[in-house]
N, C-alpha and C. Protein backbone atom coordinates (compact mmCIF):
# COMPACT_ATOMS: atom_id res chain seq x y z
N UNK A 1 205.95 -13.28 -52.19
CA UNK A 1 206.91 -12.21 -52.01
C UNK A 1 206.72 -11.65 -50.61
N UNK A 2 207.65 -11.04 -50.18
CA UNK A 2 207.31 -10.94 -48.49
C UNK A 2 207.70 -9.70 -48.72
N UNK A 3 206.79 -9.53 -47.34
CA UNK A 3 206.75 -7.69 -47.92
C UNK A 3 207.42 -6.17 -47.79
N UNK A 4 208.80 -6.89 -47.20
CA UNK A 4 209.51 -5.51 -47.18
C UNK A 4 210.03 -5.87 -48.95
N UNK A 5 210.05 -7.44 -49.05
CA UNK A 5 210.74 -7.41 -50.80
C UNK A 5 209.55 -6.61 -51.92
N UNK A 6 208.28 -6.58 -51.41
CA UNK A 6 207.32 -5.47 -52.35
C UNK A 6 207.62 -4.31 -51.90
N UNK A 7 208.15 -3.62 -50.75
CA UNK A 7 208.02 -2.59 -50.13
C UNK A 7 209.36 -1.88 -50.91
N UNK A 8 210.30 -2.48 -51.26
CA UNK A 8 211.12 -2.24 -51.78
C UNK A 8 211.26 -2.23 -53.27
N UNK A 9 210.56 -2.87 -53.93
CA UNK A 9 210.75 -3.27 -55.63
C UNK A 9 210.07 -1.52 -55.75
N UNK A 10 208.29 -1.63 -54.96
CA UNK A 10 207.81 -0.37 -54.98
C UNK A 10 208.75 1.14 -54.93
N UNK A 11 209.38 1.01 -54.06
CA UNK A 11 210.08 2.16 -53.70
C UNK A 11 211.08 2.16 -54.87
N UNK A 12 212.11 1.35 -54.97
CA UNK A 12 212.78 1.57 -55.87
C UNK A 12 212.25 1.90 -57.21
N UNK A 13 210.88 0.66 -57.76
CA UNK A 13 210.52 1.36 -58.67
C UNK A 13 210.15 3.01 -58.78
N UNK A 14 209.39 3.57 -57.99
CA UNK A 14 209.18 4.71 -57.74
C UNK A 14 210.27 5.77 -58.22
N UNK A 15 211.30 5.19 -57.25
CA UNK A 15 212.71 6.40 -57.41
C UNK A 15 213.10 6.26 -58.92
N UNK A 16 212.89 5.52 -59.58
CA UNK A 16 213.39 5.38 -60.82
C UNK A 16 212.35 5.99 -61.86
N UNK A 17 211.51 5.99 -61.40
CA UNK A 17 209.97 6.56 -62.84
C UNK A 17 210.49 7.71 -63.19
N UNK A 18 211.12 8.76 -62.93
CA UNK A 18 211.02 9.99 -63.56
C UNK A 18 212.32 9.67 -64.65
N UNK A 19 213.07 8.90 -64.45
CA UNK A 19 214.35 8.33 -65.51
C UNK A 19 213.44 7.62 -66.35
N UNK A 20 212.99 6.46 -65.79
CA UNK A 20 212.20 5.42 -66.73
C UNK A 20 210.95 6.02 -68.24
N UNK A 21 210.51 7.32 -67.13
CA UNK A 21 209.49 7.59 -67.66
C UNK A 21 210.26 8.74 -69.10
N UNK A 22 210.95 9.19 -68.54
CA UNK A 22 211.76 9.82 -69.94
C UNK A 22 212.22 9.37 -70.87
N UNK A 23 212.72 8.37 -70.50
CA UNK A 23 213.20 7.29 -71.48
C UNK A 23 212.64 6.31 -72.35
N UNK A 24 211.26 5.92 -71.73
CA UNK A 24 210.08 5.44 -72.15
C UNK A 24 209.19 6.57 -73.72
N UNK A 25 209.30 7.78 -73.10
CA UNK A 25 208.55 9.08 -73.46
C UNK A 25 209.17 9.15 -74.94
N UNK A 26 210.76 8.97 -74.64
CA UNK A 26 211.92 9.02 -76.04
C UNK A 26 211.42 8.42 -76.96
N UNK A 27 211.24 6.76 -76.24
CA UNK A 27 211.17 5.77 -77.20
C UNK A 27 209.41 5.28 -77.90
N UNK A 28 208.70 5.93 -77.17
CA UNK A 28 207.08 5.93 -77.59
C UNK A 28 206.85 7.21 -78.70
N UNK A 29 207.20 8.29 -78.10
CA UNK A 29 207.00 9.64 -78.43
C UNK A 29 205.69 10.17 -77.74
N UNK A 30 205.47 9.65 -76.53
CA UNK A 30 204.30 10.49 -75.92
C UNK A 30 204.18 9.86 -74.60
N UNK A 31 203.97 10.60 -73.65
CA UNK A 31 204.14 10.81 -71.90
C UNK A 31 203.05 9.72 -71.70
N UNK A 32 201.79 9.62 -72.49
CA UNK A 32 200.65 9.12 -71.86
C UNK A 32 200.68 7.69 -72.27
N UNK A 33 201.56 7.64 -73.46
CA UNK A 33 202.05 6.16 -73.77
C UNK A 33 202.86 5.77 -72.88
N UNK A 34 204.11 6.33 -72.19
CA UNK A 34 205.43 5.67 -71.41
C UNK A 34 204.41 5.71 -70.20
N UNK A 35 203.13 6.58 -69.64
CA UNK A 35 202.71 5.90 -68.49
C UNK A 35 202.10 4.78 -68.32
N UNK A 36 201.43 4.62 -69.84
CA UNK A 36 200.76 3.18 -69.62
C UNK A 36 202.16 1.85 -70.17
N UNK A 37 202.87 2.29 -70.15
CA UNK A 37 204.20 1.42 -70.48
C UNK A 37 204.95 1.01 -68.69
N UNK A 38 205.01 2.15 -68.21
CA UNK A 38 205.68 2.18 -66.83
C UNK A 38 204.95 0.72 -66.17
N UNK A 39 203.60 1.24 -66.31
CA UNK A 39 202.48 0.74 -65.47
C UNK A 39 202.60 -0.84 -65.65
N UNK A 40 202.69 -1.49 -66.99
CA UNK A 40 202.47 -2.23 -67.47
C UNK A 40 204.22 -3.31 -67.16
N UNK A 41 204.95 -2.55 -67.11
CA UNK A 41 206.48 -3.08 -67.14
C UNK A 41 206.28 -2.93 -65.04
N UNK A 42 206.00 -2.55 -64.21
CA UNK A 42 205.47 -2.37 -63.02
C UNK A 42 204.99 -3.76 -62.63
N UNK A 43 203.89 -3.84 -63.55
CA UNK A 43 203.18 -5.09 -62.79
C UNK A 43 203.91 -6.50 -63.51
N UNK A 44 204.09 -6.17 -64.36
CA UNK A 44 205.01 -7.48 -65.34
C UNK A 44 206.23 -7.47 -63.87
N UNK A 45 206.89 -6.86 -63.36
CA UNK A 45 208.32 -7.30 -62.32
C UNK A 45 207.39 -7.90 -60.80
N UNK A 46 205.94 -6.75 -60.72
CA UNK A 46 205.60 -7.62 -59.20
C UNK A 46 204.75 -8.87 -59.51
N UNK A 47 204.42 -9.39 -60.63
CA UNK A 47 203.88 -10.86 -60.86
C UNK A 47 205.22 -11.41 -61.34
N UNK A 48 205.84 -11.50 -62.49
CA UNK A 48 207.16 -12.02 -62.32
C UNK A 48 207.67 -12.50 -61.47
N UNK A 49 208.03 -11.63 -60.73
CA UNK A 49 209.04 -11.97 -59.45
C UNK A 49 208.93 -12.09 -58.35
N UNK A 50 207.75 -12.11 -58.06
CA UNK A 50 207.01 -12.31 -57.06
C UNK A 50 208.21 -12.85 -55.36
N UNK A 51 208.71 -13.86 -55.93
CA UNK A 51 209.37 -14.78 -55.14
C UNK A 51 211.10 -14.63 -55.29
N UNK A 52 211.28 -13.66 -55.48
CA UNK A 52 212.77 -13.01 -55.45
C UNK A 52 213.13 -12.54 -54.95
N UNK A 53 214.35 -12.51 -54.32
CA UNK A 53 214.80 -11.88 -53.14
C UNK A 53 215.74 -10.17 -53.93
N UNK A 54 214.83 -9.36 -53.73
CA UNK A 54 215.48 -7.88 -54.59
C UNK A 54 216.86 -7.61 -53.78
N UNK A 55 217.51 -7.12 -54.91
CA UNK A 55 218.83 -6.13 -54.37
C UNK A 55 218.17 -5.00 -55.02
N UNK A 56 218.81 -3.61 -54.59
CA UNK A 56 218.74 -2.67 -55.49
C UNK A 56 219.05 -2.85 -56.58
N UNK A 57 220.71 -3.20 -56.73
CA UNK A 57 220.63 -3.28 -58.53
C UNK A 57 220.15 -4.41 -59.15
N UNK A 58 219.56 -5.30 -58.29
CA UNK A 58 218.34 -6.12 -59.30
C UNK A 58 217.39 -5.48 -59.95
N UNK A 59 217.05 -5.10 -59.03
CA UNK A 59 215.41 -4.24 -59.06
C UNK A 59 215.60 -3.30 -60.68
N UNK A 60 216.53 -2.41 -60.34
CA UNK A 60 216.98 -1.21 -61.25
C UNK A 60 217.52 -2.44 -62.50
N UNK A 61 218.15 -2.65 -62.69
CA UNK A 61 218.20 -3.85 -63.68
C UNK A 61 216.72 -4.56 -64.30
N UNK A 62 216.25 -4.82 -63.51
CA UNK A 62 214.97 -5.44 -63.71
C UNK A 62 213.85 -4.52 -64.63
N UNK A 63 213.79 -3.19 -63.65
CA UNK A 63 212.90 -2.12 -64.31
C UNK A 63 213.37 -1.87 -65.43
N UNK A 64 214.34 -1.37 -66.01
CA UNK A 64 214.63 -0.67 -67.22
C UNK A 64 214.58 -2.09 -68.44
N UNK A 65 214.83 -3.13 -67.80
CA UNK A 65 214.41 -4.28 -68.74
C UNK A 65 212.84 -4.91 -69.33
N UNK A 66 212.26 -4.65 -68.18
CA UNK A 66 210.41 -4.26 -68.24
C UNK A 66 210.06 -3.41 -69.27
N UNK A 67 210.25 -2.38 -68.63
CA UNK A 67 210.02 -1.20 -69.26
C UNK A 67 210.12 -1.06 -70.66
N UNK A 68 211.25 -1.59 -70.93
CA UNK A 68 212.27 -1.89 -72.46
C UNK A 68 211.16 -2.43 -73.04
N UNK A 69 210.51 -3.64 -72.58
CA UNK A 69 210.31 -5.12 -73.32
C UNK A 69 208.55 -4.03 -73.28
N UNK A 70 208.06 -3.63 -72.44
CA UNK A 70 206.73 -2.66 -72.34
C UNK A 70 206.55 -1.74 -73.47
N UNK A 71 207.08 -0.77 -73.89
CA UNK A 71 207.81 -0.21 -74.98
C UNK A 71 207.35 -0.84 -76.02
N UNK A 72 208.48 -2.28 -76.32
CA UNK A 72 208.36 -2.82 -77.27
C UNK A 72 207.20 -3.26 -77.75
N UNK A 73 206.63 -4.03 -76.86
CA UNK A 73 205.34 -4.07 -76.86
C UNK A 73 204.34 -3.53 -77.26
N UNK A 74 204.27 -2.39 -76.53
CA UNK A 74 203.55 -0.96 -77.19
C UNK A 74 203.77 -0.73 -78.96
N UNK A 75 205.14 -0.51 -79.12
CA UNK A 75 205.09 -0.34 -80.88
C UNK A 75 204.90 -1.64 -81.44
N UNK A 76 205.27 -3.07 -81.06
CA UNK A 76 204.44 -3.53 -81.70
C UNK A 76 202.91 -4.22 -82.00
N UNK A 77 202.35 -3.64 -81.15
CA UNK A 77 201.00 -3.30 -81.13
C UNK A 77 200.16 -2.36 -82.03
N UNK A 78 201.12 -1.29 -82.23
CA UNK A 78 200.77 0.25 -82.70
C UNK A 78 200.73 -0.61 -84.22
N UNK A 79 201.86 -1.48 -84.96
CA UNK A 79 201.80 -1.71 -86.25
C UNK A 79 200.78 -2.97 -86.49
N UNK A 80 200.04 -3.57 -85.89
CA UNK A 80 199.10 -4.17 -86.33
C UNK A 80 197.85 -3.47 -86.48
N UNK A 81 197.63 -2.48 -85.68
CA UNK A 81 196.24 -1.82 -85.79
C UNK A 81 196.12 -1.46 -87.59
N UNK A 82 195.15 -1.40 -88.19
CA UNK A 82 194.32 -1.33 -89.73
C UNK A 82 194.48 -0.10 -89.27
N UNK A 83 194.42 0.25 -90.97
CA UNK A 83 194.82 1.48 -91.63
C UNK A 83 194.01 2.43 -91.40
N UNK A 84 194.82 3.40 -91.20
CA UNK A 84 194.12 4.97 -90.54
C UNK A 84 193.61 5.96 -91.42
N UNK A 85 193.56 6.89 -91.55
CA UNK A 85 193.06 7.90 -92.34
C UNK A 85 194.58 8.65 -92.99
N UNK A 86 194.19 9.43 -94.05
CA UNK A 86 194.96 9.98 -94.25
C UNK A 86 195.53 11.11 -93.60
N UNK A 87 195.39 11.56 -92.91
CA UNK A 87 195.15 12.39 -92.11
C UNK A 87 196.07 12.63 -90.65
N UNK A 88 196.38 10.95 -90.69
CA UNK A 88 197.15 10.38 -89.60
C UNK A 88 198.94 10.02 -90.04
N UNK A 89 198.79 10.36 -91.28
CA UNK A 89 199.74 10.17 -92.26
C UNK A 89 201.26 10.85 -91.34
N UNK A 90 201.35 11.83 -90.55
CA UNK A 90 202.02 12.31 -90.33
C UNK A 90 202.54 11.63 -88.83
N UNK A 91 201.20 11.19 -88.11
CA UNK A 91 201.47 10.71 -86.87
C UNK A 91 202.17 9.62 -87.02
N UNK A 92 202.02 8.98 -88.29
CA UNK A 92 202.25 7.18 -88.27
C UNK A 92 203.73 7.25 -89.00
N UNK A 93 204.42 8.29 -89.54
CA UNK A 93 205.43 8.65 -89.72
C UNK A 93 206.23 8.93 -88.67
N UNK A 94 206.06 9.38 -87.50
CA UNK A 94 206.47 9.88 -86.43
C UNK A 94 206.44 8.20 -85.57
N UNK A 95 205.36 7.57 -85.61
CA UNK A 95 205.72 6.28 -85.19
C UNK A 95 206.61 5.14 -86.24
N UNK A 96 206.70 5.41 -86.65
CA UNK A 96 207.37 4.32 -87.43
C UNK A 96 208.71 4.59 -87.51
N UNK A 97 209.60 6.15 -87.11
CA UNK A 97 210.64 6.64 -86.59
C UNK A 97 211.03 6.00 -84.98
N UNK A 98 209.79 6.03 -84.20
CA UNK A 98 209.87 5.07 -82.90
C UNK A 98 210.37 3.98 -82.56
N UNK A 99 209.57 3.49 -83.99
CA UNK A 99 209.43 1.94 -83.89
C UNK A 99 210.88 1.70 -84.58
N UNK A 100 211.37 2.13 -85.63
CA UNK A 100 213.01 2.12 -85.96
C UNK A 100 214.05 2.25 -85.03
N UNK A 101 213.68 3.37 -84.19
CA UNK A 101 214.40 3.23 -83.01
C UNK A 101 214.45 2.47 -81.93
N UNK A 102 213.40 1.90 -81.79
CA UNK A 102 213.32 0.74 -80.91
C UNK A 102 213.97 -0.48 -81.42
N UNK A 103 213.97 -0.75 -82.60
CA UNK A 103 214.37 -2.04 -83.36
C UNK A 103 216.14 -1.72 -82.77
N UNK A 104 216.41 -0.20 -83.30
CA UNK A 104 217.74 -0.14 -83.52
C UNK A 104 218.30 -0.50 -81.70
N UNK A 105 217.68 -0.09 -80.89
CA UNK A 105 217.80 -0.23 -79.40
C UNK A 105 218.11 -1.60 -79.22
N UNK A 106 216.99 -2.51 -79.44
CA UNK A 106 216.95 -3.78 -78.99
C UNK A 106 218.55 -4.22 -80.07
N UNK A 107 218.45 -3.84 -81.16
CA UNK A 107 220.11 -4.38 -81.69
C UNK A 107 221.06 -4.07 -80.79
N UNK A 108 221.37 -3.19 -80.57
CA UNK A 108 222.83 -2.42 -79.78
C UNK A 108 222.28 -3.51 -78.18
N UNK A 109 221.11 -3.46 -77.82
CA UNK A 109 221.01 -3.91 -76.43
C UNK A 109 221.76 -5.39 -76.63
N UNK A 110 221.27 -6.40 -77.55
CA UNK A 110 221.90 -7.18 -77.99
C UNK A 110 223.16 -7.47 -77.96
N UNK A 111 224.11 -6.53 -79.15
CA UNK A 111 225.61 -5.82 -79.07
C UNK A 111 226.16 -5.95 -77.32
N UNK A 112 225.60 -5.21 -76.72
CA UNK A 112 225.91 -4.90 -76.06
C UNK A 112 226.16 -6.21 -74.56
N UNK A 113 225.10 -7.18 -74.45
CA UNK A 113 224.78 -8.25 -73.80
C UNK A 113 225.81 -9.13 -74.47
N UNK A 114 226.27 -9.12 -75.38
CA UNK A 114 227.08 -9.80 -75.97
C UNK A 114 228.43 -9.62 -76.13
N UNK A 115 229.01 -8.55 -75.83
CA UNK A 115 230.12 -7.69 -75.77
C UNK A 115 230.41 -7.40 -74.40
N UNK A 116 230.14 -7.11 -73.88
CA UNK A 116 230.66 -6.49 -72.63
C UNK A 116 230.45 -7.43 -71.60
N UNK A 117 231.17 -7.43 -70.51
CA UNK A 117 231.65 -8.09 -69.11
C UNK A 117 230.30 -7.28 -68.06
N UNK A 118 229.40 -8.05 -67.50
CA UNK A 118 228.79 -7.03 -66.05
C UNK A 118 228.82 -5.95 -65.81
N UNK A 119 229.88 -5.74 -65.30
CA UNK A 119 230.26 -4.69 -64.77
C UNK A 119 229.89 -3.69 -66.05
N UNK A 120 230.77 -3.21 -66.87
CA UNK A 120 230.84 -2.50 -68.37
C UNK A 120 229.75 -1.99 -68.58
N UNK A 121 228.58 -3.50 -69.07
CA UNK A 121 226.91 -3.33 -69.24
C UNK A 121 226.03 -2.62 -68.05
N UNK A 122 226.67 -2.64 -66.87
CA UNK A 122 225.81 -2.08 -65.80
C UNK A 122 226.11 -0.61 -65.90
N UNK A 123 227.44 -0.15 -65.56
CA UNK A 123 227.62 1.40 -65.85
C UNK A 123 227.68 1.69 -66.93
N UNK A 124 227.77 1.08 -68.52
CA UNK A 124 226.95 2.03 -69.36
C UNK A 124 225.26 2.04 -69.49
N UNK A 125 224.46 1.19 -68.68
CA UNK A 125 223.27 1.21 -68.54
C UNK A 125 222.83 2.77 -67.18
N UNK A 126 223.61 2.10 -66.20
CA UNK A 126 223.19 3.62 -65.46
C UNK A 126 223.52 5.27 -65.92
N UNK A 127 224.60 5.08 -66.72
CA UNK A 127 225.14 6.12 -67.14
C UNK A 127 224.27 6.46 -68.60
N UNK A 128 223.99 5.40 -69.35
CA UNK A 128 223.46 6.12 -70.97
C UNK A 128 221.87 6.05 -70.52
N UNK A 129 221.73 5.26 -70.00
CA UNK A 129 219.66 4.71 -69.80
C UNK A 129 219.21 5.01 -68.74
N UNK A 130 219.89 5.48 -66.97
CA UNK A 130 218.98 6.23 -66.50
C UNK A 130 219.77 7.28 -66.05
N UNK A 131 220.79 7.82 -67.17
CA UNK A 131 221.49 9.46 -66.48
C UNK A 131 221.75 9.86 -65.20
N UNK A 132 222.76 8.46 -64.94
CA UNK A 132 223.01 9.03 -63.56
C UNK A 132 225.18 9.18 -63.97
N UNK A 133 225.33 10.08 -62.60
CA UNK A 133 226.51 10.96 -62.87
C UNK A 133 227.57 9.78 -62.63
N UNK A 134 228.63 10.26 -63.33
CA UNK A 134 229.84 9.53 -62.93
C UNK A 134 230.49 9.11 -61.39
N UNK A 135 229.76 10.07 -60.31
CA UNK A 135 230.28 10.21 -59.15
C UNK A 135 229.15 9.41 -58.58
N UNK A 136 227.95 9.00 -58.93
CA UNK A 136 226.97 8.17 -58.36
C UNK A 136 227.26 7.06 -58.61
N UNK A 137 227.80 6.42 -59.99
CA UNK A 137 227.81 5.66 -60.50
C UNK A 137 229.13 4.93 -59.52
N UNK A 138 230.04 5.58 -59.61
CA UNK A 138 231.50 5.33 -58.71
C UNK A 138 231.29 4.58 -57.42
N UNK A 139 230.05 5.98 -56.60
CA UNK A 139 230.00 5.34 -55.19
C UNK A 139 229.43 3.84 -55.23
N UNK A 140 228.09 4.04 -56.15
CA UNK A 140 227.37 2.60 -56.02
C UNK A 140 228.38 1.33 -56.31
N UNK A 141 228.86 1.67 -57.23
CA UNK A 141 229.75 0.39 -57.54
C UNK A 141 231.32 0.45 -56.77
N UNK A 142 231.37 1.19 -56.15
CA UNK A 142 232.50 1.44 -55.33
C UNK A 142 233.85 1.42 -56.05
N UNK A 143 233.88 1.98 -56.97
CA UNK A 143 235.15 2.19 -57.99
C UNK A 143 235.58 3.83 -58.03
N UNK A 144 236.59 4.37 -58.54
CA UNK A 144 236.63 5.30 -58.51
C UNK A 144 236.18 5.83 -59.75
N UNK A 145 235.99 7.43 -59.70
CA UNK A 145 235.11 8.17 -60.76
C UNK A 145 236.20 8.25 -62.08
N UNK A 146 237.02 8.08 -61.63
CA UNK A 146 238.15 7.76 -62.83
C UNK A 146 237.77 6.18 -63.86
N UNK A 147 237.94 5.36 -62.88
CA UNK A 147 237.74 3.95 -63.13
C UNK A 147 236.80 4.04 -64.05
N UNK A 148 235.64 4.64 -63.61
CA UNK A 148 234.39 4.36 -63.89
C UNK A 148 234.04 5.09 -65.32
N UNK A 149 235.32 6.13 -65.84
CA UNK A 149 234.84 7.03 -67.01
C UNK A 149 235.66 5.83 -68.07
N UNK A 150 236.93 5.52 -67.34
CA UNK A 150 237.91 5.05 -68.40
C UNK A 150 236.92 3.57 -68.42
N UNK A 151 235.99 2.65 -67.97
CA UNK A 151 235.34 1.36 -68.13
C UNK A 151 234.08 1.75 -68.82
N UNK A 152 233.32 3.25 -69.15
CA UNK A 152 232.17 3.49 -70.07
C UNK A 152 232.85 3.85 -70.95
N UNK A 153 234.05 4.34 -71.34
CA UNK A 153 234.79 4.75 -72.53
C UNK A 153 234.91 3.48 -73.54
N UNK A 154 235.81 2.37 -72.53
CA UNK A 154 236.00 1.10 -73.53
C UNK A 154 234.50 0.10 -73.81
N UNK A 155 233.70 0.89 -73.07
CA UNK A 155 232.97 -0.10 -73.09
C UNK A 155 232.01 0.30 -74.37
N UNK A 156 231.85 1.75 -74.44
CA UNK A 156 231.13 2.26 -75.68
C UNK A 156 231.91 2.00 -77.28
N UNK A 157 233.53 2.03 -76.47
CA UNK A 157 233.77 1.77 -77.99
C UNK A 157 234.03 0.57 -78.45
N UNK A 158 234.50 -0.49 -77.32
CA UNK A 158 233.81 -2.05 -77.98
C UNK A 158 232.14 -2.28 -78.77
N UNK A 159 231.36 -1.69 -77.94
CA UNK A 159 230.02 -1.92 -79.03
C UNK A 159 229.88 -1.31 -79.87
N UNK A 160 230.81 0.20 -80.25
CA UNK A 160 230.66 0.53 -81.77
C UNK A 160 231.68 -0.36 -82.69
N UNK A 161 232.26 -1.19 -82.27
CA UNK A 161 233.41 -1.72 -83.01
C UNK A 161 232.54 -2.89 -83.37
N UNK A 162 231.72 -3.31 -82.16
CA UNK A 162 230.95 -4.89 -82.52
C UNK A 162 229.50 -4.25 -83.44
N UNK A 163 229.03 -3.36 -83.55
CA UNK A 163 228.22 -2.80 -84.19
C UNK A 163 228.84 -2.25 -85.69
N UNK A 164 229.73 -1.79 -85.98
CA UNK A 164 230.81 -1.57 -87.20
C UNK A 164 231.00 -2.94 -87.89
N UNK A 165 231.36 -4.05 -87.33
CA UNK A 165 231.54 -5.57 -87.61
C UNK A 165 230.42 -5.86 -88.23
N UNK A 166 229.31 -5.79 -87.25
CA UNK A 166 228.10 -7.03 -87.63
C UNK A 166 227.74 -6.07 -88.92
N UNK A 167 227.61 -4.68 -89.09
CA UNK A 167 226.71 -4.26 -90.05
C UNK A 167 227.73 -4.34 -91.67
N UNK A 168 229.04 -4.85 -91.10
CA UNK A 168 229.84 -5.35 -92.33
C UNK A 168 229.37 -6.73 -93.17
N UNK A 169 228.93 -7.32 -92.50
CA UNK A 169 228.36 -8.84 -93.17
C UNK A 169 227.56 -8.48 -93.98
């Protein structure tokens, strides 16, 4: 990797941790878990990819897909560990709400990879997964802020329609 392309994955990763890390935080239920998740989805993109030539929205693409798969990782790790005390009864309730939600994530992420056109999947990813505004979203992709509400509109309600479908079978 040559090193303005680390100098850059770095930086970008960087600008993105305080999104990543919230989102991580959601889906763990604890800050000290999504940091060792960050960390871990971090070095998984600079050994990965070592030899890739980054764009920004690679990179940002890349991270929140790490991160995702880091996460996952994490809870399913958490359900192999032997049985805890009773005591823990409440914590492992609180994870196993996580871990549902993660399952349910990776479905819709699915849905969603499967449904939607690029474009669609990219601004409802910047817009639902790292909360960025309609008017950021516009400039980056150079569409207008109109464009850009009426293409997360159809795009959310194609995957509840493909999510309505599949859970009909």
């Amino acid at each position: 990797m040559r090193r303005n392309d680390t100098n850059n994955l770095t930086g970008r990763f960087e600008a993105l941790r305080p999104r990543l890390k919230a989102w991580a935080a959601r889906m763990l239920g604890s800050e000290d878990d999504a940091d060792d998740a960050l960390q871990e989805a971090f070095f998984r993109l600079w050994r990965t990819d070592r030899d890739a030539d980054y764009k920004t929205e690679a990179i940002d693409s890349h991270s929140v897909i790490a991160v995702k798969s880091a996460c996952i990782d994490s809870l399913r790790r958490r359900k192999v560990r032997l049985a805890e005390p009773l005591e823990r009864a409440e914590q492992n309730a609180t994870e196993n709400e996580a871990e549902h939600r993660a399952y349910l994530a990776e479905e819709v992420k699915e849905l969603i990879d499967r449904t939607l056109d690029p474009r669609a999947r990219e601004i409802l990813m910047l817009h639902d997964s790292l909360d960025y505004d309609y008017d950021e979203i516009a400039a980056r992709l150079d569409i207008t802020e109109s464009n850009c509400r009426v293409i997360l509109s159809r795009a959310r309600k194609a995957v509840r329609e493909a999510y309505r479908l599949r859970n009909k079978r």
